[in-house]
PDB file of N, CA and C in Angstrom:
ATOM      1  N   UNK A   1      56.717 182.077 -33.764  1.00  0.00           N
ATOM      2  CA  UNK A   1      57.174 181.715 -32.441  1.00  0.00           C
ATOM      3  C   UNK A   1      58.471 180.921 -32.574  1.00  0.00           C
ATOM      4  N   UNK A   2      59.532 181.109 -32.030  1.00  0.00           N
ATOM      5  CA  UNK A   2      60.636 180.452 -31.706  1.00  0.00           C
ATOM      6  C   UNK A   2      60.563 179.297 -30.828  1.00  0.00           C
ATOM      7  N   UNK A   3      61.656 178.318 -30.950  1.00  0.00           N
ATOM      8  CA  UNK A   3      61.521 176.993 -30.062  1.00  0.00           C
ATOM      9  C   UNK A   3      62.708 177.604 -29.283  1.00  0.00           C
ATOM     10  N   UNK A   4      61.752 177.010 -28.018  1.00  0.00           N
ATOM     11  CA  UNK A   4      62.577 177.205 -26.992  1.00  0.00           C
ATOM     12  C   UNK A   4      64.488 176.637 -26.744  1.00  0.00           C
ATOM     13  N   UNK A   5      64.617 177.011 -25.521  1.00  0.00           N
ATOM     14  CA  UNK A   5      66.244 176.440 -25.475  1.00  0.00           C
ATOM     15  C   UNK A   5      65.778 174.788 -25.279  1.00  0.00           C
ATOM     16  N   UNK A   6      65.484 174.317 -24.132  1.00  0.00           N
ATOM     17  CA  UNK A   6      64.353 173.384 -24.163  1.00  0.00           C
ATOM     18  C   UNK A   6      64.027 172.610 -25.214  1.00  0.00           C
ATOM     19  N   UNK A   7      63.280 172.605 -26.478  1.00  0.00           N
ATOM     20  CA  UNK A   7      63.057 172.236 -27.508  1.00  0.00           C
ATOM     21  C   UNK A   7      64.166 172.003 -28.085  1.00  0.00           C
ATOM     22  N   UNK A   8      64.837 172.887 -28.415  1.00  0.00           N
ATOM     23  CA  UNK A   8      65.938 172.691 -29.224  1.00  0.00           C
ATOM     24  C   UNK A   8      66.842 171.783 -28.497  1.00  0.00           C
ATOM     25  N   UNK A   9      67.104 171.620 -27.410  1.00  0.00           N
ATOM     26  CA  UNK A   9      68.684 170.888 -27.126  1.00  0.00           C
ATOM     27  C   UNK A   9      67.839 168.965 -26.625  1.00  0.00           C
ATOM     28  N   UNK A  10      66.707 169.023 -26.738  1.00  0.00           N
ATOM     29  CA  UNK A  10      65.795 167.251 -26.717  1.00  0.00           C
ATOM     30  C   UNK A  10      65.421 167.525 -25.848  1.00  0.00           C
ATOM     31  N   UNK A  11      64.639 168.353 -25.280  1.00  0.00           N
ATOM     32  CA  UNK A  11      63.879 167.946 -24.073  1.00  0.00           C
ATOM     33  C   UNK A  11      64.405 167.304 -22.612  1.00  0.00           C
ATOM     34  N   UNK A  12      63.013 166.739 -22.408  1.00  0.00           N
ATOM     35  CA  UNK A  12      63.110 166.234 -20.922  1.00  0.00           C
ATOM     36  C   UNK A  12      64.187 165.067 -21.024  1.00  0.00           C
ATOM     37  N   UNK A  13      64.624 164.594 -22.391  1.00  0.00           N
ATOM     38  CA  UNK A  13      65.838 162.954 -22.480  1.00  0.00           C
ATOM     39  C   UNK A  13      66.830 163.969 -22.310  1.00  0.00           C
ATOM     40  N   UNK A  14      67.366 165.169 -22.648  1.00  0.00           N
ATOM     41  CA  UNK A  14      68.534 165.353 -23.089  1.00  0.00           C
ATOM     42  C   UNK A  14      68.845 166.368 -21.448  1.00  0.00           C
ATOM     43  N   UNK A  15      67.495 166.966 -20.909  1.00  0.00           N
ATOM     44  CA  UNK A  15      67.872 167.657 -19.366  1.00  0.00           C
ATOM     45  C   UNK A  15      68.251 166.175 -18.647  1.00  0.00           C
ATOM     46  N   UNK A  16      67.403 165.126 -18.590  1.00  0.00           N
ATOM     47  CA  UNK A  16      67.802 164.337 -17.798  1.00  0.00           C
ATOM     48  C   UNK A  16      69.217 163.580 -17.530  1.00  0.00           C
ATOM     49  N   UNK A  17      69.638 163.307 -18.626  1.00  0.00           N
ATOM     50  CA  UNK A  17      71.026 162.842 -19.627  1.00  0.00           C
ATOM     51  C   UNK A  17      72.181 163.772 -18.863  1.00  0.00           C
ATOM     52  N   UNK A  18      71.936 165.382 -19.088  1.00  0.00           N
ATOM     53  CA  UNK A  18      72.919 166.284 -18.376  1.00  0.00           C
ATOM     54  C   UNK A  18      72.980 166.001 -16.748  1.00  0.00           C
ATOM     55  N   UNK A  19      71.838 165.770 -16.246  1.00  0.00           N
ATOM     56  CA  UNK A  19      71.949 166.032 -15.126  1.00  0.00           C
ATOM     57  C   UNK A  19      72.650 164.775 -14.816  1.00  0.00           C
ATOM     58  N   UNK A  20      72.359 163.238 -15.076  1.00  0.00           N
ATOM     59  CA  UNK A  20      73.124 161.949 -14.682  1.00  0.00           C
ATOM     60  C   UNK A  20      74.656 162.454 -14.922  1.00  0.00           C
ATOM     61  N   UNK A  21      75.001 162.987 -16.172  1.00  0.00           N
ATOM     62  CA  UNK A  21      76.496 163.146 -16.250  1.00  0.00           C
ATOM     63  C   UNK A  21      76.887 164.004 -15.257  1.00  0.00           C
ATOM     64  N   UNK A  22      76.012 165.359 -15.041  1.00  0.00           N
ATOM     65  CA  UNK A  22      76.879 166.378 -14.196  1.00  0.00           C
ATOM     66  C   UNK A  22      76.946 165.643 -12.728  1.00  0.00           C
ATOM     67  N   UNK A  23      76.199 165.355 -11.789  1.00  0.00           N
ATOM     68  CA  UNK A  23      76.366 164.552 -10.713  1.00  0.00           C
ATOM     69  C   UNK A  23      77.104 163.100 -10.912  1.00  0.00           C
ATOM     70  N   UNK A  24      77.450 162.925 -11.882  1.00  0.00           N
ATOM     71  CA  UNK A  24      78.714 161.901 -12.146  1.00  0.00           C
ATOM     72  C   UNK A  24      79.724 162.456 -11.907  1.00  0.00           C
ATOM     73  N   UNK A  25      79.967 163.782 -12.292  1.00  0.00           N
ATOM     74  CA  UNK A  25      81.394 164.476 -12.301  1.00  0.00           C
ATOM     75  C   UNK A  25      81.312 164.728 -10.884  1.00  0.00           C
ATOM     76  N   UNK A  26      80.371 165.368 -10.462  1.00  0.00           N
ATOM     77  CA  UNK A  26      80.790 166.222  -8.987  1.00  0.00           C
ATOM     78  C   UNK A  26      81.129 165.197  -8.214  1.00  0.00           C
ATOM     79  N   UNK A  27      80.447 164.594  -8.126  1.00  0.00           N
ATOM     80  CA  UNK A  27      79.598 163.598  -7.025  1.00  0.00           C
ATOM     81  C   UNK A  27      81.355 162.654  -6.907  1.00  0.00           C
ATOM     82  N   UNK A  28      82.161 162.609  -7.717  1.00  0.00           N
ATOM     83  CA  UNK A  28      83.254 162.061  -7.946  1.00  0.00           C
ATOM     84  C   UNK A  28      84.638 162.718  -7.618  1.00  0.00           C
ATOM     85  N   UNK A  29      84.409 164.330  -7.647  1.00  0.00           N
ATOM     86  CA  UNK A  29      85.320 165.492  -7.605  1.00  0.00           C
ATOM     87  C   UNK A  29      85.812 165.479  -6.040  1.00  0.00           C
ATOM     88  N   UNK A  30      86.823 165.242  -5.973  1.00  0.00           N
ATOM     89  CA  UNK A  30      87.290 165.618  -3.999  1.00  0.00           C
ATOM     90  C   UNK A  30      87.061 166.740  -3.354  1.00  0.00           C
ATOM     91  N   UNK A  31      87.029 167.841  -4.506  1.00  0.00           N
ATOM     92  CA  UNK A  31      86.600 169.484  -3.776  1.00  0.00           C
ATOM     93  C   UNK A  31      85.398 169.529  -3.841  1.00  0.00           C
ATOM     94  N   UNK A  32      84.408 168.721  -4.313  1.00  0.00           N
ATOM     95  CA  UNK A  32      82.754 168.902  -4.084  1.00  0.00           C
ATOM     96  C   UNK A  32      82.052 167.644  -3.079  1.00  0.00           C
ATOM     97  N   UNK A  33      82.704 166.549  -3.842  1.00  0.00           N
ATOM     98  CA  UNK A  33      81.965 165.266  -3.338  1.00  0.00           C
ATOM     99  C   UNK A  33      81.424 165.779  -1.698  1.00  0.00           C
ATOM    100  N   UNK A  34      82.061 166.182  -0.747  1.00  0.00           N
ATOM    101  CA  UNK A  34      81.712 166.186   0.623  1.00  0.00           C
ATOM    102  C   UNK A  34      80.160 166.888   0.193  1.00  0.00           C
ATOM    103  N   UNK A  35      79.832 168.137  -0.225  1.00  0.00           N
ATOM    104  CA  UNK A  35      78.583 168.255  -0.304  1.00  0.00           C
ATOM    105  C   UNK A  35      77.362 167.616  -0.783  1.00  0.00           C
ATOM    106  N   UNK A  36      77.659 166.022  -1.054  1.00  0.00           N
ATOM    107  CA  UNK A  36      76.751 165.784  -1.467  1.00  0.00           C
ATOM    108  C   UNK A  36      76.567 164.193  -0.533  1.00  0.00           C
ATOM    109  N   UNK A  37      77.538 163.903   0.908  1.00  0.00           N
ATOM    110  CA  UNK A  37      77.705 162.988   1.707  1.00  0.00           C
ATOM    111  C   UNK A  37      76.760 162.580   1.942  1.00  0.00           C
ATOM    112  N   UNK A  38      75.558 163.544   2.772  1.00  0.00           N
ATOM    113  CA  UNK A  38      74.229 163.217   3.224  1.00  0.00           C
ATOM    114  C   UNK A  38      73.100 163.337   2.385  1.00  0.00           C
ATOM    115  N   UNK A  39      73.135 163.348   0.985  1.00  0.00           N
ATOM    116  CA  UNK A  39      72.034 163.694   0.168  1.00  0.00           C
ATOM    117  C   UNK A  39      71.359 162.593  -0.439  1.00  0.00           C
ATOM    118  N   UNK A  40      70.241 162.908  -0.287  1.00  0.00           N
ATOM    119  CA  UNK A  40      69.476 162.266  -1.177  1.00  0.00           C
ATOM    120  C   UNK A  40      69.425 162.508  -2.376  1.00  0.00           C
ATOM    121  N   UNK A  41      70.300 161.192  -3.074  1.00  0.00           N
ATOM    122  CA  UNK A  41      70.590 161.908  -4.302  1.00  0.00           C
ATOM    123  C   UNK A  41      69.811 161.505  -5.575  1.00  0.00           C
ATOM    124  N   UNK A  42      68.377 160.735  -5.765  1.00  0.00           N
ATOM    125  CA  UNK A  42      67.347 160.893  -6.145  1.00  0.00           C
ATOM    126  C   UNK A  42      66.459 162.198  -6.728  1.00  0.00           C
ATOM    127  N   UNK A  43      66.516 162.538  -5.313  1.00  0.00           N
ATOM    128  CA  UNK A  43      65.532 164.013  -4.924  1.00  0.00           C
ATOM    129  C   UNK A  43      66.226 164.753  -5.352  1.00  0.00           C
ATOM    130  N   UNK A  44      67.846 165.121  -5.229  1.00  0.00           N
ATOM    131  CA  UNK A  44      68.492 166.260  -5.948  1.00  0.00           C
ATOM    132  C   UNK A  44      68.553 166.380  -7.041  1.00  0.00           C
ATOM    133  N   UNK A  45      68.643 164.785  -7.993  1.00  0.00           N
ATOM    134  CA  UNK A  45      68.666 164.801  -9.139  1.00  0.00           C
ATOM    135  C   UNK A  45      67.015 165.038  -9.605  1.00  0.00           C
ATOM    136  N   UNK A  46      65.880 164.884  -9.018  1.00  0.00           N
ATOM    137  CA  UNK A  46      64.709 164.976  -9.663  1.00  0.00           C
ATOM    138  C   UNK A  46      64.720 167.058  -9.480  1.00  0.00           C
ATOM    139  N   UNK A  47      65.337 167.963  -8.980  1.00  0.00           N
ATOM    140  CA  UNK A  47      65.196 168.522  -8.744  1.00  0.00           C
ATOM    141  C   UNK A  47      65.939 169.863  -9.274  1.00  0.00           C
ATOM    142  N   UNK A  48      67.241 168.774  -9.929  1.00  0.00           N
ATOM    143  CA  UNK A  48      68.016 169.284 -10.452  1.00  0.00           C
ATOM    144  C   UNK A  48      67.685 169.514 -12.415  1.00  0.00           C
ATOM    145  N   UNK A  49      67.294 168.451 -12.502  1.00  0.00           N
ATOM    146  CA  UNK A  49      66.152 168.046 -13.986  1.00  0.00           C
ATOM    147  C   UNK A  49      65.282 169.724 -13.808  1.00  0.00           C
ATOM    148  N   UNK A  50      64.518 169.717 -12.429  1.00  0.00           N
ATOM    149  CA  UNK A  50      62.952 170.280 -13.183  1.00  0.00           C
ATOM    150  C   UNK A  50      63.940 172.204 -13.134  1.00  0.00           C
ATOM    151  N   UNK A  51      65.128 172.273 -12.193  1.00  0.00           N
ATOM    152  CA  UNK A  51      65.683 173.353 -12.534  1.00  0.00           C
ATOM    153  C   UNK A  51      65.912 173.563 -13.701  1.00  0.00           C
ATOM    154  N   UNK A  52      67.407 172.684 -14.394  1.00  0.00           N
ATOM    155  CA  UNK A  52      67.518 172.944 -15.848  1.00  0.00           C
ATOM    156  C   UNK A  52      66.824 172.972 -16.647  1.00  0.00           C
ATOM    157  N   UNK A  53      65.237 172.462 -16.596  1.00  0.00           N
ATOM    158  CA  UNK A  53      64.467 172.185 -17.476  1.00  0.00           C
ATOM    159  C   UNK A  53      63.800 173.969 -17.753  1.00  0.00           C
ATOM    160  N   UNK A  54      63.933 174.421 -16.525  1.00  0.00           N
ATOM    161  CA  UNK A  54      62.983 175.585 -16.048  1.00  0.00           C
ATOM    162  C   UNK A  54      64.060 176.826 -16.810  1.00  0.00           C
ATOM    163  N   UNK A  55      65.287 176.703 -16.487  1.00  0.00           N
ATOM    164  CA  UNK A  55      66.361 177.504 -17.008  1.00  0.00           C
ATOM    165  C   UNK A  55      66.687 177.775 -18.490  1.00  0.00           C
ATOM    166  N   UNK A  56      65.871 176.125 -19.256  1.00  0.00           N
ATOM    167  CA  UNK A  56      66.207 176.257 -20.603  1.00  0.00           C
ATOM    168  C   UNK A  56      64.830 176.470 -21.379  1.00  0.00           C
ATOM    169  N   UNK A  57      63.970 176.568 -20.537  1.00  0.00           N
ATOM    170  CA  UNK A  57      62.878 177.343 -20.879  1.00  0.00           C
ATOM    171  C   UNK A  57      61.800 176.502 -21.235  1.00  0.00           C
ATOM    172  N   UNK A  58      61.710 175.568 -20.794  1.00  0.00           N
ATOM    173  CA  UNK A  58      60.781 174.173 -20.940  1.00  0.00           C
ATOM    174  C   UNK A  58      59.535 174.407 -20.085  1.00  0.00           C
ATOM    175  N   UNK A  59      58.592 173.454 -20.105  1.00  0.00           N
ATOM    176  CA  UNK A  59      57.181 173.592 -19.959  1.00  0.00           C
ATOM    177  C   UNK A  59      57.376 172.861 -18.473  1.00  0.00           C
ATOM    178  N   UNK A  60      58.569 173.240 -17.410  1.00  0.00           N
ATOM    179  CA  UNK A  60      59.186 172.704 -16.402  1.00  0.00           C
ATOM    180  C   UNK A  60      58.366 173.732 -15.061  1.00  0.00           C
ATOM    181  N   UNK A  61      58.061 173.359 -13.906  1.00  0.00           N
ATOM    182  CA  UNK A  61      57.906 174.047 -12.576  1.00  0.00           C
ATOM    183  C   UNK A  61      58.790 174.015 -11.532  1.00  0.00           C
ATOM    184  N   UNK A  62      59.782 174.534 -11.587  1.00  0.00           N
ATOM    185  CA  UNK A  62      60.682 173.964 -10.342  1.00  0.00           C
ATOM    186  C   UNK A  62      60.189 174.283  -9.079  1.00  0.00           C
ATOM    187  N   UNK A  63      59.942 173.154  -8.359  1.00  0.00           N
ATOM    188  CA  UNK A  63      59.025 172.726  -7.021  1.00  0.00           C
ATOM    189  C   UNK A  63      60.053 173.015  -6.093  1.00  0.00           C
ATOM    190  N   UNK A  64      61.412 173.283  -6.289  1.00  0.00           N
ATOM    191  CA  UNK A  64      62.883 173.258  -5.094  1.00  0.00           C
ATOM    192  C   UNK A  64      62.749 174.078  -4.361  1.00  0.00           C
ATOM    193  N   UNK A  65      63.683 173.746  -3.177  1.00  0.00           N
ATOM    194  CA  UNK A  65      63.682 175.125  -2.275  1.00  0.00           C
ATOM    195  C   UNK A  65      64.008 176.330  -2.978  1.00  0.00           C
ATOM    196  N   UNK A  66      64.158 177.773  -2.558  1.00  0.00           N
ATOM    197  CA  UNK A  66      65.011 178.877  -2.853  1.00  0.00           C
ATOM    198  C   UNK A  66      65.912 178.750  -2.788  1.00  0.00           C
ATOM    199  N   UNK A  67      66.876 179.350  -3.862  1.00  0.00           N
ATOM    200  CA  UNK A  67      68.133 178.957  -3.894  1.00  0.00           C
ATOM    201  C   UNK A  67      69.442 179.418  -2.568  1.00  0.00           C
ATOM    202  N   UNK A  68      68.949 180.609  -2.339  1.00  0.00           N
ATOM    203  CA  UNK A  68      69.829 180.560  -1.043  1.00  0.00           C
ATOM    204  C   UNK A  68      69.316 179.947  -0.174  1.00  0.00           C
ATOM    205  N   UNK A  69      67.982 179.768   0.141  1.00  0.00           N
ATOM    206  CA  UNK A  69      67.827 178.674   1.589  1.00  0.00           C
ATOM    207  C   UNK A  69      68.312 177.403   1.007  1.00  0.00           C
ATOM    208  N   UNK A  70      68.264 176.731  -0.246  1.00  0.00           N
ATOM    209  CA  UNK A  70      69.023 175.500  -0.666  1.00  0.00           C
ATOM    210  C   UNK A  70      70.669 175.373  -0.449  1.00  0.00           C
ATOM    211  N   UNK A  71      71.046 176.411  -0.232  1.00  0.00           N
ATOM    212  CA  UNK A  71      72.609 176.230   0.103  1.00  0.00           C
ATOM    213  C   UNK A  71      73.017 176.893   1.082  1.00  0.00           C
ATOM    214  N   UNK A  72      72.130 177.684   2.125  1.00  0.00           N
ATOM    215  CA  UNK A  72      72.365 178.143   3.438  1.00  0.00           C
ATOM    216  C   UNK A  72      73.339 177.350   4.079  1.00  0.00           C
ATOM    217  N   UNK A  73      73.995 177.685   4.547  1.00  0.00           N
ATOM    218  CA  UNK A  73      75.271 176.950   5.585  1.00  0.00           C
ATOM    219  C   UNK A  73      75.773 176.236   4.416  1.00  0.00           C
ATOM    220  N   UNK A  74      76.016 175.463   3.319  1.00  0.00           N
ATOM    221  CA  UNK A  74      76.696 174.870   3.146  1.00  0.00           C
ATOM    222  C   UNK A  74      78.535 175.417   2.946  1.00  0.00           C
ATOM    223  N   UNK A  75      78.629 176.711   2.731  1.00  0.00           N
ATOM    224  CA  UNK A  75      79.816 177.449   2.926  1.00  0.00           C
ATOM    225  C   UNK A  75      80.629 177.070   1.240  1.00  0.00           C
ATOM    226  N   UNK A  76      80.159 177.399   0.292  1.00  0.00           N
ATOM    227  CA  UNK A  76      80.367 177.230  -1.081  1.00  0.00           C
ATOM    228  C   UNK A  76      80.616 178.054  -1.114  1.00  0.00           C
ATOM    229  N   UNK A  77      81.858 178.155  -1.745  1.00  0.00           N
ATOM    230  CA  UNK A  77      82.646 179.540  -2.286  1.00  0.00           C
ATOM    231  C   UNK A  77      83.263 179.675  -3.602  1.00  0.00           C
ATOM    232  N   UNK A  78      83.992 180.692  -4.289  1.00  0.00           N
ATOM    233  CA  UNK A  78      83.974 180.684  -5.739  1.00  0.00           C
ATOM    234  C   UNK A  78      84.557 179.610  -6.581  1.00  0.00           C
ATOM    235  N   UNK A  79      85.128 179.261  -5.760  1.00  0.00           N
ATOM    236  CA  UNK A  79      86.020 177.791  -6.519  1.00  0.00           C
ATOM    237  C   UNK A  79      85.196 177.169  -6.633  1.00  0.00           C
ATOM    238  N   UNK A  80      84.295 176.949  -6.161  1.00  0.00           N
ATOM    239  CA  UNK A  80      83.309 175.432  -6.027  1.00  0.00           C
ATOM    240  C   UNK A  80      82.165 175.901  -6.492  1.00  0.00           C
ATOM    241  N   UNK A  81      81.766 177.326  -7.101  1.00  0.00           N
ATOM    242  CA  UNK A  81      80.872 177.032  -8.003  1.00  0.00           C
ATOM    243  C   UNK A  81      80.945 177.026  -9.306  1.00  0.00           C
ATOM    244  N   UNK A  82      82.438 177.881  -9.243  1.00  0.00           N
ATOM    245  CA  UNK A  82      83.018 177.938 -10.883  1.00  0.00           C
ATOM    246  C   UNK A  82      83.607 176.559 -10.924  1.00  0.00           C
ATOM    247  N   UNK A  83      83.677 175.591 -10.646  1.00  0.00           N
ATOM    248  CA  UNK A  83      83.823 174.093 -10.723  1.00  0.00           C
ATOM    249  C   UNK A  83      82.916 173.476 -10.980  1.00  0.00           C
ATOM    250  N   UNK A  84      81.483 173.614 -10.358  1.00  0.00           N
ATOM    251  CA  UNK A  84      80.305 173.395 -10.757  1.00  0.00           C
ATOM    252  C   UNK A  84      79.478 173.703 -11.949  1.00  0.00           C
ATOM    253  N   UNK A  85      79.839 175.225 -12.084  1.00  0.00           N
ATOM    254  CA  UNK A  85      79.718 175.650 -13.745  1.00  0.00           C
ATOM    255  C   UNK A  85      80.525 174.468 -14.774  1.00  0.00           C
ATOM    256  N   UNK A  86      81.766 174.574 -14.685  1.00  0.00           N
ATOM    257  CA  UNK A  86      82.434 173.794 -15.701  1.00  0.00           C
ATOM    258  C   UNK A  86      82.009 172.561 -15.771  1.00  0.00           C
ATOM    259  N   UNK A  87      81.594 171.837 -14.907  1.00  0.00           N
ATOM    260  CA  UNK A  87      80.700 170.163 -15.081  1.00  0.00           C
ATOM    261  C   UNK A  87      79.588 170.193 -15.620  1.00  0.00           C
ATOM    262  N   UNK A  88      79.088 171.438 -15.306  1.00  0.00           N
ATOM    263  CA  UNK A  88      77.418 171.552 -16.067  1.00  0.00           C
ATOM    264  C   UNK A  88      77.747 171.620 -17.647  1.00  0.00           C
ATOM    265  N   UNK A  89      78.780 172.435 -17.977  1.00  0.00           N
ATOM    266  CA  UNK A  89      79.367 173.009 -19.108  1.00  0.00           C
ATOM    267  C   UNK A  89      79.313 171.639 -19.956  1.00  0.00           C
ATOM    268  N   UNK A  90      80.500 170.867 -19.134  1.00  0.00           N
ATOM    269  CA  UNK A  90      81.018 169.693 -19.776  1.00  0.00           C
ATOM    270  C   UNK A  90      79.885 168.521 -20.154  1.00  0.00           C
ATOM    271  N   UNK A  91      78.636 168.231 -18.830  1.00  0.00           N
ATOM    272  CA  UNK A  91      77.391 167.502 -19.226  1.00  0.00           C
ATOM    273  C   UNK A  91      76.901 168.076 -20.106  1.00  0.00           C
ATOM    274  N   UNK A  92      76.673 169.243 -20.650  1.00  0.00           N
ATOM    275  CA  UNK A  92      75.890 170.201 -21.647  1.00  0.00           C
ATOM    276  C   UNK A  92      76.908 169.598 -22.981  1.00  0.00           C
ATOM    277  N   UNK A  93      77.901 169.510 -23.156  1.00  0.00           N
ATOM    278  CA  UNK A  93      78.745 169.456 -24.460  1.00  0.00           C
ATOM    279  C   UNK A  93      78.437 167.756 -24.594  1.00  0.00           C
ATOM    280  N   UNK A  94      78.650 167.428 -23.525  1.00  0.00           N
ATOM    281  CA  UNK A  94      78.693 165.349 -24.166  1.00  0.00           C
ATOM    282  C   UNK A  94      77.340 165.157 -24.437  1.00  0.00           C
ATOM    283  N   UNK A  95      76.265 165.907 -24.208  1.00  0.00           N
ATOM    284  CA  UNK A  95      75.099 165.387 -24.430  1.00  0.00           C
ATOM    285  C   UNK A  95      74.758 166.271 -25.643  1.00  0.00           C
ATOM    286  N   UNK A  96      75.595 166.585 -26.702  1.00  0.00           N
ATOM    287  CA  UNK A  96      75.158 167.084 -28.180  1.00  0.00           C
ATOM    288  C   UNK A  96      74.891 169.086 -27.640  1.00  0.00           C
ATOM    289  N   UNK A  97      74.652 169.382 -26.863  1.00  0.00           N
ATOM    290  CA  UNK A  97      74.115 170.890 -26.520  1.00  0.00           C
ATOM    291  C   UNK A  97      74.892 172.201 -27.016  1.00  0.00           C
ATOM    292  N   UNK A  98      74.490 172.213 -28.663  1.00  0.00           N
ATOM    293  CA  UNK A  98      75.318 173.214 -29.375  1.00  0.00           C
ATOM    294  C   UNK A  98      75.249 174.544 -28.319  1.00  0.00           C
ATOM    295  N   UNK A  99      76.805 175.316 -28.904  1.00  0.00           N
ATOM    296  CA  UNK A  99      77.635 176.117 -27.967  1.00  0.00           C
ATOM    297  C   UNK A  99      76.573 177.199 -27.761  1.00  0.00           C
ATOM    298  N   UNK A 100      75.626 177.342 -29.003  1.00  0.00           N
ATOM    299  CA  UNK A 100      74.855 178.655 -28.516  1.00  0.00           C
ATOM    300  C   UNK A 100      73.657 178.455 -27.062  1.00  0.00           C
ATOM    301  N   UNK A 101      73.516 177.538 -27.109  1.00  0.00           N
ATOM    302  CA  UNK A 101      72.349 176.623 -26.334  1.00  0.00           C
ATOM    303  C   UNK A 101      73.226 176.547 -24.476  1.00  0.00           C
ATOM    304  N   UNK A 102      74.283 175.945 -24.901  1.00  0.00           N
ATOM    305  CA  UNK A 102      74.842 176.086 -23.589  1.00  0.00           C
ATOM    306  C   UNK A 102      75.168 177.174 -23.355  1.00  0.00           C
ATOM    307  N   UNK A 103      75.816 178.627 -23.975  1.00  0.00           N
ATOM    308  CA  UNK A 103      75.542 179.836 -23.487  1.00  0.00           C
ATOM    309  C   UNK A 103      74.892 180.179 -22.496  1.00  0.00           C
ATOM    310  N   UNK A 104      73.446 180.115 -23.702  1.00  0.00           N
ATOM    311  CA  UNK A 104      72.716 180.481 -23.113  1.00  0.00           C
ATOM    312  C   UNK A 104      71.557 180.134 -22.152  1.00  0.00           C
ATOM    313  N   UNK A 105      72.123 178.396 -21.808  1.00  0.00           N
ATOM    314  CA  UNK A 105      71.497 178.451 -19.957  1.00  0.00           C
ATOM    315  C   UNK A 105      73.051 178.691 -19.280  1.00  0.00           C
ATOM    316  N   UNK A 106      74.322 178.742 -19.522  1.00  0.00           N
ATOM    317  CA  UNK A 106      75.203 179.062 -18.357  1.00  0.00           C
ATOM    318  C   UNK A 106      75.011 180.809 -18.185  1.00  0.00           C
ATOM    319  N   UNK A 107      74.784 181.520 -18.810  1.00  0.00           N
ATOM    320  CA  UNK A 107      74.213 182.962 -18.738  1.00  0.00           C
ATOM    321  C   UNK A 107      73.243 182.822 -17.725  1.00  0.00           C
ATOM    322  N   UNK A 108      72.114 182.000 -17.624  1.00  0.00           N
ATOM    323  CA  UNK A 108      70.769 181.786 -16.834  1.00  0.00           C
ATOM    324  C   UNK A 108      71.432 181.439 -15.476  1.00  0.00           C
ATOM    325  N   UNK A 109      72.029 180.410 -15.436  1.00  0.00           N
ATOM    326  CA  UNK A 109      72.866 179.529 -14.066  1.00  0.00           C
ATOM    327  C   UNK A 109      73.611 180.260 -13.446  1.00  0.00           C
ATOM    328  N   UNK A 110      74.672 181.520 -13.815  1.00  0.00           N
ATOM    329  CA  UNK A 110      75.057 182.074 -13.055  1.00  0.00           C
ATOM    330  C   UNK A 110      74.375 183.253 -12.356  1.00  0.00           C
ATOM    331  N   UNK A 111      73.687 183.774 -12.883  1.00  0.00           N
ATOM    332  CA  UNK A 111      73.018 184.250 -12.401  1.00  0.00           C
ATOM    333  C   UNK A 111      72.343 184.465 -10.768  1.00  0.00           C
ATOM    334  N   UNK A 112      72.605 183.208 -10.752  1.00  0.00           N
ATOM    335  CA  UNK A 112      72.308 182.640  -9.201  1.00  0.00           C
ATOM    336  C   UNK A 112      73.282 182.339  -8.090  1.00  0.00           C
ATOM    337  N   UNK A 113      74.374 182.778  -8.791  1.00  0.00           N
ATOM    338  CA  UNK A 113      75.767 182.934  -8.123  1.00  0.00           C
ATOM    339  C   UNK A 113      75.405 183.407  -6.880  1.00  0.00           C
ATOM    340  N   UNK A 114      75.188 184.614  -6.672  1.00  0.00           N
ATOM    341  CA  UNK A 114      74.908 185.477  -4.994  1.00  0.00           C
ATOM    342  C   UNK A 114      74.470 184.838  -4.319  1.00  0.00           C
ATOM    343  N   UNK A 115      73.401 183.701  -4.231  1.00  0.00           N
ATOM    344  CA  UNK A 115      72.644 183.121  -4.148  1.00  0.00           C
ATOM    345  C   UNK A 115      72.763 181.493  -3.187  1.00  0.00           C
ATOM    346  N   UNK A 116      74.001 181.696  -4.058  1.00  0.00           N
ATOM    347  CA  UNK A 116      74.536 179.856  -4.102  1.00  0.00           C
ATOM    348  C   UNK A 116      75.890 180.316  -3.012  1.00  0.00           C
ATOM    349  N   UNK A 117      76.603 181.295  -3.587  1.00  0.00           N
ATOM    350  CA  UNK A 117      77.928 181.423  -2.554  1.00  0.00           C
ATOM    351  C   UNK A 117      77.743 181.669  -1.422  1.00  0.00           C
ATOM    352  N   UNK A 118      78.203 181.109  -0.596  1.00  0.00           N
ATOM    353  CA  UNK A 118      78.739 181.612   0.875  1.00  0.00           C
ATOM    354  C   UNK A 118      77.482 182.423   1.440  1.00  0.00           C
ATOM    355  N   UNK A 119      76.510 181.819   1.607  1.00  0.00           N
ATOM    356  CA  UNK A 119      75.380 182.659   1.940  1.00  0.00           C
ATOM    357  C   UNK A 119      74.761 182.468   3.183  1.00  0.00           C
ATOM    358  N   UNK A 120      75.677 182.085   4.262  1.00  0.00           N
ATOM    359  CA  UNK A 120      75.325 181.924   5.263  1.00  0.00           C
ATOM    360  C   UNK A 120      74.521 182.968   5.994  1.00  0.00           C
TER     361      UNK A 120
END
């Protein structure tokens, strides 16, 4: 049996770790920050954890909405998720997450592109 992506990149310290950095970046960015004005940003971050956790193949349940009803109306378009990719990218690299590892959850994450864009 192989160890998961999960296993390999530390677990639940090293999903949690990404996620504080990546909502450091956005949450700071002038072309994103507005989406995150009214949020509870607790709940996004507990939510955002049990995603990546779920993406990198961990013993994770993600409890979140669906991903297009999670971004219904918000009017996200390609700039702003390929901006969002690159912060995830960048939390994935400062927190040790060799290149094969981040691959292969940004392979998983986009995935959900259709999903996330402009899906009003």
């Amino acid at each position: 049996m192989t160890e998961s992506t999960y296993a390999a990149i530390g677990g639940q310290e090293t999903v949690e770790a990404v996620v504080r950095d990546f909502y450091q970046m956005v949450c700071y960015d002038e072309q994103l920050s507005g989406y995150f004005a009214d949020t509870d940003m607790d709940s996004l971050r507990s939510h955002q954890a049990e995603f990546l956790g779920a993406v990198a193949g961990g013993p994770v349940d993600y409890s979140g909405m669906d991903m297009t009803d999670a971004h219904r109306d918000l009017d996200i378009d390609q700039s702003d998720f390929t901006l969002i990719v690159e912060y995830l990218e960048n939390a994935l690299v400062q927190n040790g997450v060799s290149e094969t590892h981040i691959s292969e959850i940004l392979s998983t994450v986009v995935t959900f592109e259709d999903a996330v864009v402009d899906n009003q």
